[in-house]
C-alpha atoms as a PDB file:
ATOM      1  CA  UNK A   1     -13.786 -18.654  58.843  1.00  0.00           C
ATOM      2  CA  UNK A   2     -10.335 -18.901  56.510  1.00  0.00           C
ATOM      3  CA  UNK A   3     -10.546 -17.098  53.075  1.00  0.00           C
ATOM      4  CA  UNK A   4     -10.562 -21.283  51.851  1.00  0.00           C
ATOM      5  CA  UNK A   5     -13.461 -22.457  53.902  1.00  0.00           C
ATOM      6  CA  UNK A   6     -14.909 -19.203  52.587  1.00  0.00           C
ATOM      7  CA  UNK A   7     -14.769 -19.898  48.835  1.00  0.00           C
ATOM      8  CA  UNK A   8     -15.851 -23.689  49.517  1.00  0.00           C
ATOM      9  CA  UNK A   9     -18.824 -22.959  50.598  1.00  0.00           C
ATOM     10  CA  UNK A  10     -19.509 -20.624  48.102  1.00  0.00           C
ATOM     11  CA  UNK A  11     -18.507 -22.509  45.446  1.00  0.00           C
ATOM     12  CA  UNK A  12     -21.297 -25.196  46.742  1.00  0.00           C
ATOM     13  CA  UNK A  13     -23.484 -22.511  47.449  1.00  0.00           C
ATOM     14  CA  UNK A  14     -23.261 -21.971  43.829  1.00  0.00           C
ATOM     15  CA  UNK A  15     -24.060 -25.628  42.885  1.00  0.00           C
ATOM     16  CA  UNK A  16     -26.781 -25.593  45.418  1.00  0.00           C
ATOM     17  CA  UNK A  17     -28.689 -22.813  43.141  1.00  0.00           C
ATOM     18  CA  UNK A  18     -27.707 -24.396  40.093  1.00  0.00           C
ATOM     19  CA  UNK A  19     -29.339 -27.728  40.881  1.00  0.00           C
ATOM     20  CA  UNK A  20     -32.271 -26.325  42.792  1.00  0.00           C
ATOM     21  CA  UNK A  21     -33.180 -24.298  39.540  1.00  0.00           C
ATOM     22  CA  UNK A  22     -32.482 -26.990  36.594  1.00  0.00           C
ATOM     23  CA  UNK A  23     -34.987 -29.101  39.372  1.00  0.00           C
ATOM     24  CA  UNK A  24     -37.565 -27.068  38.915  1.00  0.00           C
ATOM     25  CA  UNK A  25     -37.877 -25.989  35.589  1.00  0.00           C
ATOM     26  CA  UNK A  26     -37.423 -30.385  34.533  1.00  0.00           C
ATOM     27  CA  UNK A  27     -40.376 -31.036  36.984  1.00  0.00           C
ATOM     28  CA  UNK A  28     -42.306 -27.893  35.359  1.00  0.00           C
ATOM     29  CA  UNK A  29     -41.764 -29.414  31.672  1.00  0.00           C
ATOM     30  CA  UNK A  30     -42.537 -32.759  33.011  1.00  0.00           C
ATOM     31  CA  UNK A  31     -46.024 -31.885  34.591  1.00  0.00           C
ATOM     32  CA  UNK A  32     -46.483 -30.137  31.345  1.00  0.00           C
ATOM     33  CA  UNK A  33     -46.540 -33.510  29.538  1.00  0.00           C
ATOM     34  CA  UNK A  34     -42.804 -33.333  27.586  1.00  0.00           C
ATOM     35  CA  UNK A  35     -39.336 -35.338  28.747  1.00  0.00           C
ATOM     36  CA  UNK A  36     -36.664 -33.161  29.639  1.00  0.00           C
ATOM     37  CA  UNK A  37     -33.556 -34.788  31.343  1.00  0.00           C
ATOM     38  CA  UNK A  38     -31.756 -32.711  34.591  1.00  0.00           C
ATOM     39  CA  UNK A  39     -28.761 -32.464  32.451  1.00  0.00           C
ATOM     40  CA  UNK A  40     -30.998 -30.790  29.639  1.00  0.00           C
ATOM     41  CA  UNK A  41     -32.798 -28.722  32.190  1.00  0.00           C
ATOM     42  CA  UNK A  42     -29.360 -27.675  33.519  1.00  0.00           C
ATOM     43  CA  UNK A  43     -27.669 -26.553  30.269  1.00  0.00           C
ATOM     44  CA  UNK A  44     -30.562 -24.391  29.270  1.00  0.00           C
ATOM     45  CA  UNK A  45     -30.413 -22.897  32.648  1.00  0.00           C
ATOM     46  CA  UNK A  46     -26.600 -21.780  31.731  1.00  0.00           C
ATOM     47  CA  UNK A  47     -27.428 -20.394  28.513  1.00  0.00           C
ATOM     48  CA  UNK A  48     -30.156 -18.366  30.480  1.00  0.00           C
ATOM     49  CA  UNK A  49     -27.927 -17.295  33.594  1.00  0.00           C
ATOM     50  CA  UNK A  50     -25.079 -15.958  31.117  1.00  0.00           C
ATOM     51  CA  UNK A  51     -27.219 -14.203  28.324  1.00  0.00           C
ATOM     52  CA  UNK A  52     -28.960 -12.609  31.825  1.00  0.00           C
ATOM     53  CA  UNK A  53     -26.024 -11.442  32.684  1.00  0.00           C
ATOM     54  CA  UNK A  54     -24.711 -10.134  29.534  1.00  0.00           C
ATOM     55  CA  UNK A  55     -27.937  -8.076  28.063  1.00  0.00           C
ATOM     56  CA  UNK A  56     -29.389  -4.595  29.122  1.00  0.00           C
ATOM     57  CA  UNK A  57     -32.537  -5.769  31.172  1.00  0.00           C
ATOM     58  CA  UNK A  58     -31.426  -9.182  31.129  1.00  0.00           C
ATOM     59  CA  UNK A  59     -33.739  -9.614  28.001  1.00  0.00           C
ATOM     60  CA  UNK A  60     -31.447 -11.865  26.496  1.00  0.00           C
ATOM     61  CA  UNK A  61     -32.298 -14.607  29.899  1.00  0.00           C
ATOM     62  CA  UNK A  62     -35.869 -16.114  28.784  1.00  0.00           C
ATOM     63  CA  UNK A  63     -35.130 -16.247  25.047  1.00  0.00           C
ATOM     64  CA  UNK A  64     -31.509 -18.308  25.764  1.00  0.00           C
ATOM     65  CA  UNK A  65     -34.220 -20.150  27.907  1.00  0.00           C
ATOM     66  CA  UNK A  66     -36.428 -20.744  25.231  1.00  0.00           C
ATOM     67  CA  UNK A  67     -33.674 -21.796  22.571  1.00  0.00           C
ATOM     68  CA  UNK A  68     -32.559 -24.471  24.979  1.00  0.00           C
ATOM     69  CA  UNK A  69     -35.888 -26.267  25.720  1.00  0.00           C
ATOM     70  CA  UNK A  70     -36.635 -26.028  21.917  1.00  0.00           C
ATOM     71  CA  UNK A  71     -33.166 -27.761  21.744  1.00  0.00           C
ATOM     72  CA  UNK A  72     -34.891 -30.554  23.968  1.00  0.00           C
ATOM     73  CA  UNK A  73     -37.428 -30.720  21.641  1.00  0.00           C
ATOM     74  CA  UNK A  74     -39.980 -29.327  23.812  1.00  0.00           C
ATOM     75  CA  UNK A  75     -42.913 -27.757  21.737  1.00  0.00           C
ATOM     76  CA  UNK A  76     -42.441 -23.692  21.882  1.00  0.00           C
ATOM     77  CA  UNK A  77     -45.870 -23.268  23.193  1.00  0.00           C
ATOM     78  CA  UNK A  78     -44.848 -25.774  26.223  1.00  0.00           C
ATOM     79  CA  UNK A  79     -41.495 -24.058  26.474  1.00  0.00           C
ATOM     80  CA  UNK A  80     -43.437 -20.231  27.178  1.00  0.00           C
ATOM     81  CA  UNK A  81     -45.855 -21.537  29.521  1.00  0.00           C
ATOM     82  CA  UNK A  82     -43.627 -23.212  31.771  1.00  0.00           C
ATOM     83  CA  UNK A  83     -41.234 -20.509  32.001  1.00  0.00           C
ATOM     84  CA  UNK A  84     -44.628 -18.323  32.740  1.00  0.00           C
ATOM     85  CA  UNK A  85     -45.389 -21.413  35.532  1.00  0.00           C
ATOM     86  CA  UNK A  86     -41.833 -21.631  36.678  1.00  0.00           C
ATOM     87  CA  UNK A  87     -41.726 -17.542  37.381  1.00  0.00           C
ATOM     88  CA  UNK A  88     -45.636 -17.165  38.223  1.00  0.00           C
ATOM     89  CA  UNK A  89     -44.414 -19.942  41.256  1.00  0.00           C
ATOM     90  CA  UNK A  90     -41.254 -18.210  42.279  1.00  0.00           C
ATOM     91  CA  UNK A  91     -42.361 -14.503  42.758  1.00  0.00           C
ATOM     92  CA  UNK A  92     -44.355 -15.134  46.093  1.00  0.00           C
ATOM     93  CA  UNK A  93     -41.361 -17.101  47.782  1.00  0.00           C
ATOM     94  CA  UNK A  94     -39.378 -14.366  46.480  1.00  0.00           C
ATOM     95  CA  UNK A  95     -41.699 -11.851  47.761  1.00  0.00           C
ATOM     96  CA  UNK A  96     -42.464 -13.887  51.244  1.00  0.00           C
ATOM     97  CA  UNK A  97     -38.423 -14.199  51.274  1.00  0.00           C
ATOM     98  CA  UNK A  98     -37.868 -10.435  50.824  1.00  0.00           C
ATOM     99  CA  UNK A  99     -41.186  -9.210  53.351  1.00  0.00           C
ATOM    100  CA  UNK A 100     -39.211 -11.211  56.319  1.00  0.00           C
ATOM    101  CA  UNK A 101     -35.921  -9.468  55.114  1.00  0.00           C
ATOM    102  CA  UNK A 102     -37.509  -6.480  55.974  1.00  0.00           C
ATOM    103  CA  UNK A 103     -39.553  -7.270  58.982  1.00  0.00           C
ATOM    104  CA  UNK A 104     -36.486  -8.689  60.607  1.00  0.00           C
ATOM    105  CA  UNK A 105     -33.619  -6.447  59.495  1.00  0.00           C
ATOM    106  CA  UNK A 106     -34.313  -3.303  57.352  1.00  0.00           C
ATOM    107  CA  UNK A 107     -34.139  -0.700  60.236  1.00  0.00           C
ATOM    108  CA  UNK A 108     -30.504  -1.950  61.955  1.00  0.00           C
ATOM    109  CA  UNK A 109     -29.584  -2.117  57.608  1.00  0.00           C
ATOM    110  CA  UNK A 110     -30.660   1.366  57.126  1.00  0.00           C
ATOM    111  CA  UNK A 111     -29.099   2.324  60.302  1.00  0.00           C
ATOM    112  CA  UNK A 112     -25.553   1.461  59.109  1.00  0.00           C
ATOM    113  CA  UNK A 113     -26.032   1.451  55.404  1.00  0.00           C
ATOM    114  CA  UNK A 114     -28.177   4.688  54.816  1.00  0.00           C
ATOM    115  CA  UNK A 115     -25.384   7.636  56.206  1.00  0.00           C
ATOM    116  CA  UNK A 116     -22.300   5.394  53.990  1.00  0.00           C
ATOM    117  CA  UNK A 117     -24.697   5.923  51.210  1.00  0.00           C
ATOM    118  CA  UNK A 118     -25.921   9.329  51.256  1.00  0.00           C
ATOM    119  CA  UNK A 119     -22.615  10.545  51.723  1.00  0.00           C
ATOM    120  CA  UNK A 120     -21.159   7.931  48.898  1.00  0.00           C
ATOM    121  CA  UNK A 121     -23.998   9.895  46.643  1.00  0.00           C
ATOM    122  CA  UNK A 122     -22.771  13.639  47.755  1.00  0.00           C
ATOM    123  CA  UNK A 123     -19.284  12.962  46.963  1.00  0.00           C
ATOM    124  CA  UNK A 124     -19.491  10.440  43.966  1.00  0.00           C
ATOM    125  CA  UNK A 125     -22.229  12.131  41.993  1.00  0.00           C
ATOM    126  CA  UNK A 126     -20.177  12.658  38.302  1.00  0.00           C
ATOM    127  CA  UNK A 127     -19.864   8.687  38.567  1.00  0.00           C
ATOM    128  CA  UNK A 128     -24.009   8.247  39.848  1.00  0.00           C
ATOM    129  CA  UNK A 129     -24.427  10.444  36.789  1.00  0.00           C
ATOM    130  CA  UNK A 130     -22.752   8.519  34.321  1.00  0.00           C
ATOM    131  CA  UNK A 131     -24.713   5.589  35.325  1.00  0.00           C
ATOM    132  CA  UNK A 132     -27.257   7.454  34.877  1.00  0.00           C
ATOM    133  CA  UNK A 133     -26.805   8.423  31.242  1.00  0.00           C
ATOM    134  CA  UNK A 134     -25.573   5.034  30.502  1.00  0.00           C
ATOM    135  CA  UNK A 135     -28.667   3.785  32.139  1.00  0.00           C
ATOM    136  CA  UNK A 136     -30.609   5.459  30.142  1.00  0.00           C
ATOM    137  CA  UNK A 137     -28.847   4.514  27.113  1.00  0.00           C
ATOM    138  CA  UNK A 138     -29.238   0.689  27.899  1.00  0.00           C
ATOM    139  CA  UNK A 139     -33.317   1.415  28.306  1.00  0.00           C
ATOM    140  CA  UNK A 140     -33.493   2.592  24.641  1.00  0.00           C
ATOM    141  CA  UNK A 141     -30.738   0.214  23.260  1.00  0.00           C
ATOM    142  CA  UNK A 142     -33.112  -3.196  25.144  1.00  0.00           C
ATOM    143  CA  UNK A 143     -36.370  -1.172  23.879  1.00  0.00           C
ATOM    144  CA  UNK A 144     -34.968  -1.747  20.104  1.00  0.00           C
ATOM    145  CA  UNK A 145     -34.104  -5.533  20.535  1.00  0.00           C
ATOM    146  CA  UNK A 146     -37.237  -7.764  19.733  1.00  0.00           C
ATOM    147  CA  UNK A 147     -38.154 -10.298  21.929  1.00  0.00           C
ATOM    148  CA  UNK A 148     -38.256 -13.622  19.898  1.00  0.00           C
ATOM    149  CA  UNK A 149     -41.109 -14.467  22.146  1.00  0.00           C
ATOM    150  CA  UNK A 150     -43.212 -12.607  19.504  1.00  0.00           C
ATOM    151  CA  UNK A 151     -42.232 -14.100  17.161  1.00  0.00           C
ATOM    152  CA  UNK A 152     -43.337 -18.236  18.047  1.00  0.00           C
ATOM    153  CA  UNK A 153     -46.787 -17.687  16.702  1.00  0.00           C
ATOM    154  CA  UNK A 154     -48.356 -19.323  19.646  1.00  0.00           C
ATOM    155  CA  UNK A 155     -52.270 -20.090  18.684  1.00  0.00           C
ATOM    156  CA  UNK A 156     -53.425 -19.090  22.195  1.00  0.00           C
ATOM    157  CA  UNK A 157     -56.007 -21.767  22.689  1.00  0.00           C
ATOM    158  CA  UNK A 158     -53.261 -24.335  22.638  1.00  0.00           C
ATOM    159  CA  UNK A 159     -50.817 -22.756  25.536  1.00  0.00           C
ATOM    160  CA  UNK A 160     -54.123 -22.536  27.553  1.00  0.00           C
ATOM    161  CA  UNK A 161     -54.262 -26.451  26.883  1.00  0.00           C
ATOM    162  CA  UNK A 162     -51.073 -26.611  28.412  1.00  0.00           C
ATOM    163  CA  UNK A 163     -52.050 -24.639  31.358  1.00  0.00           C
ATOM    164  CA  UNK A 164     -55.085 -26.614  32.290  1.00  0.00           C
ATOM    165  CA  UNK A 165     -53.100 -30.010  31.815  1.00  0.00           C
ATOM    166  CA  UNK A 166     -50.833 -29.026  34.303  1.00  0.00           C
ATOM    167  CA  UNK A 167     -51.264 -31.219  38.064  1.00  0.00           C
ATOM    168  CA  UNK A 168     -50.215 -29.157  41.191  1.00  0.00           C
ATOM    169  CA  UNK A 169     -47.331 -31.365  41.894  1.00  0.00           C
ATOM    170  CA  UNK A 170     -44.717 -29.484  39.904  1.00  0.00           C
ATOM    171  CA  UNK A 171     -45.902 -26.246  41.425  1.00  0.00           C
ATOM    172  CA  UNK A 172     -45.650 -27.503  44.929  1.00  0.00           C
ATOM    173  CA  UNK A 173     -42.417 -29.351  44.457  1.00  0.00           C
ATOM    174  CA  UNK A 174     -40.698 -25.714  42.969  1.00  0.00           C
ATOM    175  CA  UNK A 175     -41.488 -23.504  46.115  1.00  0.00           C
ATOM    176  CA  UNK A 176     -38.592 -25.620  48.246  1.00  0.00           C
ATOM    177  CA  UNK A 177     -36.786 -25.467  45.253  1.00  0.00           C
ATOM    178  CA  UNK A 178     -36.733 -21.592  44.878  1.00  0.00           C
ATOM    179  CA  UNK A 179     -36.386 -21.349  48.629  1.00  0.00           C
ATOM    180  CA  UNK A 180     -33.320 -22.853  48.080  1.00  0.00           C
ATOM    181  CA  UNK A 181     -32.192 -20.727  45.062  1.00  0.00           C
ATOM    182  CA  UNK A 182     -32.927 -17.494  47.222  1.00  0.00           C
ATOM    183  CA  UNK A 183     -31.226 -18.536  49.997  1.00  0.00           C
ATOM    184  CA  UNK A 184     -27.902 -19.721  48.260  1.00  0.00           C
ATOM    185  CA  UNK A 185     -27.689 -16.648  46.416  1.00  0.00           C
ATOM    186  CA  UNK A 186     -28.146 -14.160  49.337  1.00  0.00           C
ATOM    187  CA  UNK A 187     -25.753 -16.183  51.585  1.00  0.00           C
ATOM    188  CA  UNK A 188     -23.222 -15.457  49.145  1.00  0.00           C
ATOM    189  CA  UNK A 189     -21.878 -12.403  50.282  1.00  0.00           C
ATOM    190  CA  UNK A 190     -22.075 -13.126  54.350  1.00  0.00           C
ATOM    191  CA  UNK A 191     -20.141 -15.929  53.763  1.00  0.00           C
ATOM    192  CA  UNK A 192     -17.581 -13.954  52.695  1.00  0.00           C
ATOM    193  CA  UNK A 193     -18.085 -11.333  54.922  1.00  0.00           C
ATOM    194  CA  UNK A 194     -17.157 -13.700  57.612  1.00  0.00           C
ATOM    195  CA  UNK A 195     -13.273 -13.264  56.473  1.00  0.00           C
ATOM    196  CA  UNK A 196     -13.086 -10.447  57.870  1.00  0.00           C
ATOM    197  CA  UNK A 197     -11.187  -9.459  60.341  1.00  0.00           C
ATOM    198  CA  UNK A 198     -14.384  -7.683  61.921  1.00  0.00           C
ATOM    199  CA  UNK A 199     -17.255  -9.213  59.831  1.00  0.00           C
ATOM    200  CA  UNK A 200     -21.136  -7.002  60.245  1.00  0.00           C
ATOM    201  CA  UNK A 201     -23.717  -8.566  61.572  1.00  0.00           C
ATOM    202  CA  UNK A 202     -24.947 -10.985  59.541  1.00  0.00           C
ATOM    203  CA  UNK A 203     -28.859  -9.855  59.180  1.00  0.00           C
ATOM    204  CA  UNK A 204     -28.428  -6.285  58.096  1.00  0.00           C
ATOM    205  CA  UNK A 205     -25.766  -7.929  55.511  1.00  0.00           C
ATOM    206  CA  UNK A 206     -28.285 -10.124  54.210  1.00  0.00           C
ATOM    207  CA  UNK A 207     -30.585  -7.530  53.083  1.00  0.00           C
ATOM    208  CA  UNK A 208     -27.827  -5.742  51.497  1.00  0.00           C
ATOM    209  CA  UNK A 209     -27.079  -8.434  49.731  1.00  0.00           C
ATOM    210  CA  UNK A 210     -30.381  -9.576  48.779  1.00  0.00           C
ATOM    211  CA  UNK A 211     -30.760  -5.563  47.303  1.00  0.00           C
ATOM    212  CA  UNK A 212     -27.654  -5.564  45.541  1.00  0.00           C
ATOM    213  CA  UNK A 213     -28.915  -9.210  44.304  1.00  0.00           C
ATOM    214  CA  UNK A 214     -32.052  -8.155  42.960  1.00  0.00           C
ATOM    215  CA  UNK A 215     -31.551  -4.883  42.147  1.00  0.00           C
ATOM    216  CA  UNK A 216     -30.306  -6.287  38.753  1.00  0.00           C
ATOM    217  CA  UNK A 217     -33.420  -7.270  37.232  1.00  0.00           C
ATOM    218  CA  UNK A 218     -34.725  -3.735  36.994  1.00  0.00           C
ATOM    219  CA  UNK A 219     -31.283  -1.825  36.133  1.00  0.00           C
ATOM    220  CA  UNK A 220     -31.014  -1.559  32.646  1.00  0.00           C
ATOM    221  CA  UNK A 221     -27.031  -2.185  32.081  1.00  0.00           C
ATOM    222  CA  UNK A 222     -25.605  -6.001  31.881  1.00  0.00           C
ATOM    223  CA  UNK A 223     -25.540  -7.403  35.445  1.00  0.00           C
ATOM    224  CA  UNK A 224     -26.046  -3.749  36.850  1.00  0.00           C
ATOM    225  CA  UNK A 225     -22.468  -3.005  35.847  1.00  0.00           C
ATOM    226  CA  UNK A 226     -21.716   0.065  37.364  1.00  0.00           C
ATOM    227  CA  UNK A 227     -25.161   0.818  39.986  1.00  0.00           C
ATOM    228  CA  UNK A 228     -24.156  -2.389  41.698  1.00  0.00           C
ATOM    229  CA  UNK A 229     -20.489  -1.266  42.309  1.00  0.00           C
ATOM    230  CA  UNK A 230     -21.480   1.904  43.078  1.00  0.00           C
ATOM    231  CA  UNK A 231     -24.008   0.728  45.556  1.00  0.00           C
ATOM    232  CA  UNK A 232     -21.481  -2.152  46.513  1.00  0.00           C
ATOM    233  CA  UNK A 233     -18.873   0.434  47.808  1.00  0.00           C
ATOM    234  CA  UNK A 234     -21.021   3.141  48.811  1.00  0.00           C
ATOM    235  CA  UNK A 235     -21.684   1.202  51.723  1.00  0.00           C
ATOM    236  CA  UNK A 236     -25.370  -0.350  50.890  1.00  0.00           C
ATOM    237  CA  UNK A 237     -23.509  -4.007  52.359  1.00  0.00           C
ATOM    238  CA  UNK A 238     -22.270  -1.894  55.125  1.00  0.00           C
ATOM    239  CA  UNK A 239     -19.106  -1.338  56.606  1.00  0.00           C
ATOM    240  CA  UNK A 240     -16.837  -3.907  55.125  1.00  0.00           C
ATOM    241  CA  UNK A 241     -13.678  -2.485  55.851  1.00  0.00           C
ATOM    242  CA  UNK A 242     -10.137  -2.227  53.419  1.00  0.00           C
ATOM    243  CA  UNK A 243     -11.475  -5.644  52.082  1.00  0.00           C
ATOM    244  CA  UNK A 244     -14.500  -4.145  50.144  1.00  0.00           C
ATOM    245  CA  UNK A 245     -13.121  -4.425  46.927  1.00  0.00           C
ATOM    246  CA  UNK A 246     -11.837  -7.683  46.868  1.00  0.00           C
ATOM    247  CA  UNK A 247     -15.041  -8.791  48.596  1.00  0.00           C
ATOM    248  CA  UNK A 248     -16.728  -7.250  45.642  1.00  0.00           C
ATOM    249  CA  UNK A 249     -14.873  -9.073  43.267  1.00  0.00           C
ATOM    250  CA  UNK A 250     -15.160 -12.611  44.934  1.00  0.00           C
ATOM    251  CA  UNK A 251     -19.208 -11.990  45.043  1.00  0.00           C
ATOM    252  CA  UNK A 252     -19.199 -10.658  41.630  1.00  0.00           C
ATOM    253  CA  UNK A 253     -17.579 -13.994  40.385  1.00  0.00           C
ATOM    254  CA  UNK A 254     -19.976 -16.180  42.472  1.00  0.00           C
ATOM    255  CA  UNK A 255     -22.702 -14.438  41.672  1.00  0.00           C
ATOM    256  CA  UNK A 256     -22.264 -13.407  38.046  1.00  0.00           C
ATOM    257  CA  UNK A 257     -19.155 -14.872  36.667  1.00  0.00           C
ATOM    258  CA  UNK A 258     -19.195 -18.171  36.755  1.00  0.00           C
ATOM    259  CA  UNK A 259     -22.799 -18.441  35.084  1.00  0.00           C
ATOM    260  CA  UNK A 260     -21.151 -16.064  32.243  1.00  0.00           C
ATOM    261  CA  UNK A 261     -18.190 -18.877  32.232  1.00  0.00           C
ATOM    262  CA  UNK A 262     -20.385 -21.751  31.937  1.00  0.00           C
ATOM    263  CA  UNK A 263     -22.856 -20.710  30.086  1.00  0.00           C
ATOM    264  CA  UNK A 264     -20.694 -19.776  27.396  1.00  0.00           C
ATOM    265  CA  UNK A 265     -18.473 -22.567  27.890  1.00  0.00           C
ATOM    266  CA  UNK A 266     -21.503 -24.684  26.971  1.00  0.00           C
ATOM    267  CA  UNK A 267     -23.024 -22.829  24.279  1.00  0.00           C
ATOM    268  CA  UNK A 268     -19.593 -22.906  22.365  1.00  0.00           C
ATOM    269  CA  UNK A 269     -19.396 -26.607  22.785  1.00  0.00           C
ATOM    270  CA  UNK A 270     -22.678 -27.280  21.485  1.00  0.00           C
ATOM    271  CA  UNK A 271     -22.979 -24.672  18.946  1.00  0.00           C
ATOM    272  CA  UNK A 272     -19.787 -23.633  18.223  1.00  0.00           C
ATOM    273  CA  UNK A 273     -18.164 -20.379  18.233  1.00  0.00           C
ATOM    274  CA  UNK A 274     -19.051 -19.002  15.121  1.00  0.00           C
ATOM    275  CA  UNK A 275     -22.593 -19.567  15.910  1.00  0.00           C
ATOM    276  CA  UNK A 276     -22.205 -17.431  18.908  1.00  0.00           C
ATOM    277  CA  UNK A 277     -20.538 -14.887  17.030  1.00  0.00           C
ATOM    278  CA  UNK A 278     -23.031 -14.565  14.952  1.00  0.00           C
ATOM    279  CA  UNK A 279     -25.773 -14.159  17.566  1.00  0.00           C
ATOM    280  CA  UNK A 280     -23.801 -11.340  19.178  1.00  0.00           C
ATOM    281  CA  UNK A 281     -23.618  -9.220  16.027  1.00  0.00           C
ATOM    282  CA  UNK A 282     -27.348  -9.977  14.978  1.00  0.00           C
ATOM    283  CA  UNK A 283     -27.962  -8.595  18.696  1.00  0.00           C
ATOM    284  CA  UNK A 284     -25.891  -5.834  18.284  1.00  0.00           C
ATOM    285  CA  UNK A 285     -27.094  -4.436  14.841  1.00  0.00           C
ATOM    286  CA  UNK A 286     -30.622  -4.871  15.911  1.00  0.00           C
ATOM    287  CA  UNK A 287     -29.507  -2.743  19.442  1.00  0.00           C
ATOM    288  CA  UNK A 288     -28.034  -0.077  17.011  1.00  0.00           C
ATOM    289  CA  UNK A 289     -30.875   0.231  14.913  1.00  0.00           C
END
């Protein structure tokens, strides 16, 4: 495959997650009782996939969330319970999705992953201990920032309303839908193995990737800035020759980047960009304090 034919299809690999997602959270709302267009659904979807990507513990994802259904007028109480239906839904395709991984190619992964990383651990341990430390530091800066969630003064009675009025359709209709998202994500990085000159095999690849993926939502820096790369490089996608780092760069983009672009991109044409300055700072004097 050319370095071109590589970056197409990851570029509609991209759009494939993007429109899977902003599917399923619309039919979520919908089966909830409230109108929410695909465009709508999409745009909140940005402002969640870039303040993901840009807090410690991506606590910044579900509130961006939140602020953009509200923006839809969707009631608050509607708003929390279906992104509590949306990720109650996705966890066991995730899980089913991750248990085949496994099954099917964890032991030829470990087999040319694990000796790349122990050694990449032995002989780059200042830099694992700086992430570390600066793990550490991002767990007590996230711990300080209050979720807005507490703050919506939900009467409980009325968000199980909500739950009860939902039909199964929605529910159903999202498990394709995060099959989809999982699978365009973790074929990210094969694809662009496959420039190569000598590309790995393709399975062991794919649960690197998928680790390196999902790894993120329980480091505590931005994105896993820092673990990732260190994990990137120290061989946990295997062998990837000379190329590594500007394979790590390319994935980083597709899989982090461009949701930071367009997510911001969006939120300053909406909002502006003095309201987004303004949000950082209130985020970062309540993360000092």
């Amino acid at each position: 495959m050319t370095v071109l034919q590589a970056h197409l299809v990851c570029v509609a690999l991209v759009a494939v997650d993007l429109v899977a997602r902003a599917l399923r959270i619309q039919w979520i709302v919908q089966g909830l009782g409230h109108r929410i267009t695909f465009r709508e659904s999409f745009v909140l979807n940005a402002f969640g996939d870039a303040a993901c990507a840009l807090t410690p513990l991506r606590i910044g994802g579900e509130p961006a969330r939140l602020a953009g259904m509200l923006r839809s007028r969707v009631p608050a109480t509607a708003a929390f319970v279906a992104i509590s239906l949306e990720v109650l839904a996705a966890w066991p395709v995730i899980v089913v999705g991750a248990g085949w991984l496994i099954w099917r190619h964890a032991p030829a992964w470990w087999t040319l992953a694990g000796p790349r990383l122990g050694a990449a651990a032995h002989t780059a341990w200042p830099w694992v201990l700086a992430v570390a430390v600066a793990s550490v530091i991002a767990w007590n800066a996230a711990r300080r920032v209050t979720s807005p969630f507490k703050h919506l003064g939900r009467p409980i009675r009325r968000a199980l309303v909500y739950w009860r009025r939902m039909p199964p359709w929605p529910l159903i209709a999202s498990i394709p839908m995060t099959f989809l998202n999982l699978v365009s994500r973790v074929a990210i990085l094969p694809v662009l193995a496959l420039t190569l000159p000598n590309p790995p095999e393709l399975g062991p690849l794919a649960v690197g990737s998928f680790a390196l993926l999902y790894s993120q939502m329980i480091l505590p820096t931005p994105s896993g800035a820092g673990a990732v790369e260190l994990g990137f490089l120290g061989g946990a996608a295997g062998d990837l020759g000379e190329g590594e780092g500007k394979l790590l760069l390319a994935w980083r983009l597709y899989t982090n980047g461009l949701g930071v672009l367009l997510g911001v991109a969006l939120a300053a044409r909406i909002y502006g960009w003095t309201a987004l300055r303004q949000l950082v700072e209130r985020w970062s004097d309540r993360a000092r304090q």
